[in-house]
Structures are given as structure tokens and as C-alpha cells.
N, C-alpha and C. Protein backbone atom coordinates (compact mmCIF):
# COMPACT_ATOMS: atom_id res chain seq x y z
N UNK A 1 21.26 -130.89 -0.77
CA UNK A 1 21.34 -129.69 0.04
C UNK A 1 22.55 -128.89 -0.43
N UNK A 2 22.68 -127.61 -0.67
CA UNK A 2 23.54 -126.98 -1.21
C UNK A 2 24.30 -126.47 -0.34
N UNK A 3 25.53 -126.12 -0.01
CA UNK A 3 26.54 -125.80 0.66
C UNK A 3 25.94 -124.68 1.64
N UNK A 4 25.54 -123.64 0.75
CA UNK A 4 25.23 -122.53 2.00
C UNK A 4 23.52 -122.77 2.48
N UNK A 5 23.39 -123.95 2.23
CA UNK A 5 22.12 -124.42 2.87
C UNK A 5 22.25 -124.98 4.24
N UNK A 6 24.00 -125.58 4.20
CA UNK A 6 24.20 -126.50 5.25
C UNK A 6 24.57 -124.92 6.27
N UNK A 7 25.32 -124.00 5.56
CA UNK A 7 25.61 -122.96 6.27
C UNK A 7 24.50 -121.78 7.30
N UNK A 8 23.55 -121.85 6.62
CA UNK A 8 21.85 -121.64 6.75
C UNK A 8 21.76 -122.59 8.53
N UNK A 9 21.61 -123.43 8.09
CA UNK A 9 21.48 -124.72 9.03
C UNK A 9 22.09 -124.19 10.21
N UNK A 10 23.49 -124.21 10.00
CA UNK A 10 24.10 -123.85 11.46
C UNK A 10 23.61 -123.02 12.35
N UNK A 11 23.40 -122.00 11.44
CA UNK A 11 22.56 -120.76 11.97
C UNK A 11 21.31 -120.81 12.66
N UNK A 12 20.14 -121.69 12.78
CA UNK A 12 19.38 -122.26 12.91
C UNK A 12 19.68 -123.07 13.98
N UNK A 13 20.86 -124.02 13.82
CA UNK A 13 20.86 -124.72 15.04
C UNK A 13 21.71 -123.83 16.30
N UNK A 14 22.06 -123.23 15.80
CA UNK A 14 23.25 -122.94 16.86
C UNK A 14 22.45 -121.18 17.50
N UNK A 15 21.75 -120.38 16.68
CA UNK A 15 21.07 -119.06 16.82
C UNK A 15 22.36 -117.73 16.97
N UNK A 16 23.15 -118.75 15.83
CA UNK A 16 24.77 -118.13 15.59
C UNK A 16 24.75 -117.47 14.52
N UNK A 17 25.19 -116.19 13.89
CA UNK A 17 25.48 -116.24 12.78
C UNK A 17 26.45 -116.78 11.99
N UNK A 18 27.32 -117.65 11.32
CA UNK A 18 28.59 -118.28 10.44
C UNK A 18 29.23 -117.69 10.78
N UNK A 19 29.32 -115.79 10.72
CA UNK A 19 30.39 -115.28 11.18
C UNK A 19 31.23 -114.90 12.38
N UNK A 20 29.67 -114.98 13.39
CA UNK A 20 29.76 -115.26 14.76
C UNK A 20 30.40 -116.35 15.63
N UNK A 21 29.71 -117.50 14.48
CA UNK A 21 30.39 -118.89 14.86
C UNK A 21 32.53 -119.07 14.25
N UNK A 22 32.26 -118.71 13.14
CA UNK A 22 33.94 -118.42 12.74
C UNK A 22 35.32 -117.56 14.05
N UNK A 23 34.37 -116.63 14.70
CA UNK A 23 34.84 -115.53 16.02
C UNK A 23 34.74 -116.45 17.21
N UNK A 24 33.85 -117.42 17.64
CA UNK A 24 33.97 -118.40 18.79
C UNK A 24 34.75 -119.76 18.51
N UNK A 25 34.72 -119.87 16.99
CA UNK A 25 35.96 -120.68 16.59
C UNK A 25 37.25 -120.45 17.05
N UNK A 26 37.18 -119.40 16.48
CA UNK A 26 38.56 -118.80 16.56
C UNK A 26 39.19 -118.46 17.89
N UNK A 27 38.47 -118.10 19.30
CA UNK A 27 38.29 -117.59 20.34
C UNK A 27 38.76 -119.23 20.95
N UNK A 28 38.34 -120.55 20.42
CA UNK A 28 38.52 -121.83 20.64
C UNK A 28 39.84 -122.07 20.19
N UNK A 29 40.40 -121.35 19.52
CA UNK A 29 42.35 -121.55 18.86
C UNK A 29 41.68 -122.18 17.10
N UNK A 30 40.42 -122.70 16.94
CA UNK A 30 40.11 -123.27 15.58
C UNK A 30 39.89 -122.21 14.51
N UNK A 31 41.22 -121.80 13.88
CA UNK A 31 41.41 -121.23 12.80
C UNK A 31 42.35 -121.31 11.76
N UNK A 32 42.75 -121.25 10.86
CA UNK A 32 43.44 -121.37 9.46
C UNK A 32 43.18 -123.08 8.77
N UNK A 33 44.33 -122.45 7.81
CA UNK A 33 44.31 -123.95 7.08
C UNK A 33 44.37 -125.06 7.75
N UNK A 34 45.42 -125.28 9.14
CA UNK A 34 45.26 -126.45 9.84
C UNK A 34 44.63 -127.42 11.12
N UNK A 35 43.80 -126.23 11.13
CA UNK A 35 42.74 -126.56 11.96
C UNK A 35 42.11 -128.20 12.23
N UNK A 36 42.03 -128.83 12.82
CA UNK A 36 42.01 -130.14 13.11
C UNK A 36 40.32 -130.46 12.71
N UNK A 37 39.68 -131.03 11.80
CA UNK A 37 38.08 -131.43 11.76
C UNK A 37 37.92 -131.72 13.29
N UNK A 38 38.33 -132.75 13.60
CA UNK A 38 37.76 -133.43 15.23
C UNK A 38 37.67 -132.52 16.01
N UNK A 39 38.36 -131.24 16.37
CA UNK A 39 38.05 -130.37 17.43
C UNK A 39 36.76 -129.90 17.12
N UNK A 40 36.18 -129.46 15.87
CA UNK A 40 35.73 -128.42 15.69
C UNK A 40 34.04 -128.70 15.65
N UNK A 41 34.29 -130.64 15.16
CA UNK A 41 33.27 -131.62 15.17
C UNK A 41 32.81 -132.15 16.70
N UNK A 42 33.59 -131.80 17.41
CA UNK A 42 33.04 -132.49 19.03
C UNK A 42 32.79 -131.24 19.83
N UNK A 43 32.92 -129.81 19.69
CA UNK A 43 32.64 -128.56 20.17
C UNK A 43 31.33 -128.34 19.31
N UNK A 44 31.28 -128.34 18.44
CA UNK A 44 29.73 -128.09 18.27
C UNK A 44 28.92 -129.01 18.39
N UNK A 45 29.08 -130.70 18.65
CA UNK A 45 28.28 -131.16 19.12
C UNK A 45 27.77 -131.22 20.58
N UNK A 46 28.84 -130.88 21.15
CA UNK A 46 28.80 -130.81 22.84
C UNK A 46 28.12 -129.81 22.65
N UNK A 47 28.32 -128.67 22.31
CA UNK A 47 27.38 -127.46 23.03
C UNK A 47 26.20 -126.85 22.26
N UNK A 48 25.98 -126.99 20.97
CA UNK A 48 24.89 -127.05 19.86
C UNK A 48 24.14 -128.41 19.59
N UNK A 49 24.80 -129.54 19.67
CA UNK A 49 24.20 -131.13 19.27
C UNK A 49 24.02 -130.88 17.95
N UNK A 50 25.24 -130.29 16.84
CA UNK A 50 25.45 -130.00 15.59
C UNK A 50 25.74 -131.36 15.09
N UNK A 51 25.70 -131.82 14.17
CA UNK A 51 26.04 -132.88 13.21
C UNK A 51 27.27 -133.01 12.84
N UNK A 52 27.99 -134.44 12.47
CA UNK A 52 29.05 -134.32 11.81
C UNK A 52 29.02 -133.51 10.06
N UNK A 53 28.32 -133.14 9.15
CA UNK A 53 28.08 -132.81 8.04
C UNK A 53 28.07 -131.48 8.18
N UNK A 54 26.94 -130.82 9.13
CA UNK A 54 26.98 -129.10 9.24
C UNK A 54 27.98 -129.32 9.60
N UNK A 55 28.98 -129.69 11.24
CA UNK A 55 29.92 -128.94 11.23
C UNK A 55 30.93 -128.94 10.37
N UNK A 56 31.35 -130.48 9.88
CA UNK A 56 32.37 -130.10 8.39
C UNK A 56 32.13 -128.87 7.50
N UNK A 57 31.18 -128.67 7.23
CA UNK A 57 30.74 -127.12 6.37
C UNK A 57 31.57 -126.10 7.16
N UNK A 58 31.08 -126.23 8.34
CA UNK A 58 31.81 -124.86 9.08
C UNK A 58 33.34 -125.21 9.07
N UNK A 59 33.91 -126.44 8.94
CA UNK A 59 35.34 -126.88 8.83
C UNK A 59 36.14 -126.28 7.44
N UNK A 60 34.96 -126.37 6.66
CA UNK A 60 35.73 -126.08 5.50
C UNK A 60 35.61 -124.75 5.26
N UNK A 61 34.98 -123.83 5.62
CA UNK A 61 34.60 -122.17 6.16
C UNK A 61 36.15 -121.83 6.97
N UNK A 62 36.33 -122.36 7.57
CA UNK A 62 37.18 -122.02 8.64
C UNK A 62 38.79 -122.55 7.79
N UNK A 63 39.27 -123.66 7.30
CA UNK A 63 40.40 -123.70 6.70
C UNK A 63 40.15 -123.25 4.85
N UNK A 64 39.52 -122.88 4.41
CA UNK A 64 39.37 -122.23 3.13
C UNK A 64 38.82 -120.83 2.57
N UNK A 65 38.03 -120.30 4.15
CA UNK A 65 37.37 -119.18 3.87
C UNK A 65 36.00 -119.26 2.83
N UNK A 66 35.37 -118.27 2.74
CA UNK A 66 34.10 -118.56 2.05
C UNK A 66 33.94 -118.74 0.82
N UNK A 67 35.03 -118.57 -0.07
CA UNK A 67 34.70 -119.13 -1.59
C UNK A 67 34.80 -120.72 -1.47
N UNK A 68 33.74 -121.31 -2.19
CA UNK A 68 33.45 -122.91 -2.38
C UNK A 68 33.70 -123.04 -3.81
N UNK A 69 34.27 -124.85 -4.40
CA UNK A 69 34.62 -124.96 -5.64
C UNK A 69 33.38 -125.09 -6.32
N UNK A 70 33.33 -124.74 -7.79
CA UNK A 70 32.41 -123.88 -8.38
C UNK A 70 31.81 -125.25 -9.34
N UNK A 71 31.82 -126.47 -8.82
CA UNK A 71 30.95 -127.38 -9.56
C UNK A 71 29.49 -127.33 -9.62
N UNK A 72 29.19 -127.37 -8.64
CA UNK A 72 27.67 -127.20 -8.61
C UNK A 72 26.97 -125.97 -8.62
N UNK A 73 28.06 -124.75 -8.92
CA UNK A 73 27.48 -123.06 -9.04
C UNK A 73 26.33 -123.48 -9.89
N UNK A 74 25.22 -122.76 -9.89
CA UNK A 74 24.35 -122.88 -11.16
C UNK A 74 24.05 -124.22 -11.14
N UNK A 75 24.30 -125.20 -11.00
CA UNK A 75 24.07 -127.00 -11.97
C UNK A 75 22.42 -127.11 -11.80
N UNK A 76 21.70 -126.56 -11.04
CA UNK A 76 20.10 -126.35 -10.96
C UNK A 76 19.69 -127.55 -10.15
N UNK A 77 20.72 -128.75 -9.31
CA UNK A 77 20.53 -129.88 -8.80
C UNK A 77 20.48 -129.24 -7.55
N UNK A 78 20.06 -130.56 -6.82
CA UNK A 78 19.57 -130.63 -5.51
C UNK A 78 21.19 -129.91 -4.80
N UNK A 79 22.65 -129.84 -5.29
CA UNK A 79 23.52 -129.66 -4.45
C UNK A 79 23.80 -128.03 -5.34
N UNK A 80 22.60 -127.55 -5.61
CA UNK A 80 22.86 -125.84 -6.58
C UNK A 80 23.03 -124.95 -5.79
N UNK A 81 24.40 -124.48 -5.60
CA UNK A 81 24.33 -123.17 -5.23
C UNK A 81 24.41 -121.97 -6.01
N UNK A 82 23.74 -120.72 -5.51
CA UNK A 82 23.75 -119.78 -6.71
C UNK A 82 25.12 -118.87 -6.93
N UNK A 83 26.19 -118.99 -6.18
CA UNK A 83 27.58 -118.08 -6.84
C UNK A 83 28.32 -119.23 -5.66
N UNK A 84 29.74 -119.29 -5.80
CA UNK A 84 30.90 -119.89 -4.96
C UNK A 84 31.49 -118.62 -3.76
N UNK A 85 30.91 -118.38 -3.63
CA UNK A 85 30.94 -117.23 -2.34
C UNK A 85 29.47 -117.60 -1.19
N UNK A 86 29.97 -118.09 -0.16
CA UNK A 86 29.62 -118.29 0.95
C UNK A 86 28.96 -117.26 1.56
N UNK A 87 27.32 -116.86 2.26
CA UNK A 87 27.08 -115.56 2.99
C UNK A 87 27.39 -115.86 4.40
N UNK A 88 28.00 -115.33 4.81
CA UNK A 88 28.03 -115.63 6.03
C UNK A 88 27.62 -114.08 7.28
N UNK A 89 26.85 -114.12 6.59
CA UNK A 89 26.17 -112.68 7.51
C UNK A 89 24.82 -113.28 8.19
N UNK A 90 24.59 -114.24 7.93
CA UNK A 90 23.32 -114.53 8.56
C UNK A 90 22.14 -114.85 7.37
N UNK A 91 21.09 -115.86 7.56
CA UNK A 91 20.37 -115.41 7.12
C UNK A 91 19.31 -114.22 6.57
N UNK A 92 19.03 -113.40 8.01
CA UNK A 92 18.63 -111.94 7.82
C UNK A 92 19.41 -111.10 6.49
N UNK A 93 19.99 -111.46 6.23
CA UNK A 93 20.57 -110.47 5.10
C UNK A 93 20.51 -111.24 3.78
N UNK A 94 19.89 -112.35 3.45
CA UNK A 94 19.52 -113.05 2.33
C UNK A 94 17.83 -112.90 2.01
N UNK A 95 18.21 -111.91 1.62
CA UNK A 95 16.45 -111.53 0.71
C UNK A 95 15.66 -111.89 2.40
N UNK A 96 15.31 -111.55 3.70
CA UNK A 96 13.83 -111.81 4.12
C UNK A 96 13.85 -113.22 4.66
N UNK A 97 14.32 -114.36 3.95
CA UNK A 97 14.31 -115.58 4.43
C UNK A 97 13.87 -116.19 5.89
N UNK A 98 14.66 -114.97 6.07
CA UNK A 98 14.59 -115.67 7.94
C UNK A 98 13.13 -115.22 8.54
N UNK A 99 12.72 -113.49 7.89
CA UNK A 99 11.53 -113.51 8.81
C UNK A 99 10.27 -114.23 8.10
N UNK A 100 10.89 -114.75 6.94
CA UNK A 100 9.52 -115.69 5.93
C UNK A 100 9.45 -116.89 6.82
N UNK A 101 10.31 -117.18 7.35
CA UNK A 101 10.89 -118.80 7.94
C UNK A 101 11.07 -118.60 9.64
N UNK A 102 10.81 -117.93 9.97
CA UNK A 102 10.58 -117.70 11.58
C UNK A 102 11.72 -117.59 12.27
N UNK A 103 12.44 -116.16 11.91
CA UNK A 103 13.04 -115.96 12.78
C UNK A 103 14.67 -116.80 12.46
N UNK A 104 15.86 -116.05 12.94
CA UNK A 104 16.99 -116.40 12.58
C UNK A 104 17.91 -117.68 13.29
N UNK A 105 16.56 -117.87 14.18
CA UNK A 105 17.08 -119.38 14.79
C UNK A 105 17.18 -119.02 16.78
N UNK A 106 17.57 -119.90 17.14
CA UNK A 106 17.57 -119.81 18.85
C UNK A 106 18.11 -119.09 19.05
N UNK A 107 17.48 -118.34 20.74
CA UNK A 107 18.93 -117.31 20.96
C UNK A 107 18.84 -117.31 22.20
């Protein structure tokens, strides 16, 4: 699963956009580099029933911002993402996806 696949995901589970979710983070005190994983991992499971894995994604969104390290840019494997820049606008703004795939998630 590729990074902004897991980011995809959230969106889906939560009927959040990443950037939406980054603003109720933040609204929670969970922002910058030292942001604690465990807060950020037991708030989205309490109120989404998010995973420990998506929410680390959003952990590492939140203390690194949206560029990801560029190993698997391109590698064409199961963990391929296509550039090290994170979308975090939502699915709706990635080519159609969402209304190919029903919709941008719960709301």
C-alpha cells in the first residue's frame, strides 16, 4: 500500500479530508515535530475506529508535513508512490477517483 494510499484511507474512514483532519489535529494541541504518536493513535481510534498504521500516516503528516522520503517514488512496487509530495486535498481532487469509487467517504 503506498503512503498516500494509507492517506486516501483516512479519508474514507474518517469522511475527513487529510487537511481537514491536520485542522482537528491541531484544534486537539497535535501539531509540529513533537507531537506524541499515542495521542494522535487513541483519538482517532476512539472517534473514527482508525487503525494503528493509518493513523501513524497521519502522525507522520503532522510532525514532517507532506513531503515523504523518496524511496519508493516511482519503484513500480506494491509500496509505489507517484512523486514524495503528499495530496492532501482530498481525494476529489485526484483525477475523479472518488466519484469512480463512490463518493469521498462518510459524512
Amino acid at each position: 500500500m503506498s503512503f498516500q494510499a494509507y492517506i486516501d484511507a483516512l479519508e474514507i474512514k474518517t469522511g475527513m479530508t487529510p487537511r481537514a483532519l491536520l485542522a482537528a489535529a491541531a484544534a486537539r494541541g497535535f501539531e509540529g515535530p513533537q507531537v506524541k504518536a499515542a495521542g494522535v493513535i487513541e483519538w482517532l481510534r476512539e472517534d473514527y475506529g482508525v487503525g494503528r498504521g493509518h493513523a501513524m500516516a497521519l502522525v507522520h503528516v503532522i510532525k514532517n508535513g507532506a513531503k515523504i522520503p523518496g524511496k519508493h517514488v516511482g519503484s513500480g512496487g506494491v509500496h509505489s508512490d507517484p512523486t514524495d509530495t503528499l495530496n492532501l486535498d482530498g481525494r476529489a481532487s485526484l483525477d475523479g477517483r472518488a466519484d469512480a469509487e463512490g463518493g469521498a467517504g462518510k459524512r
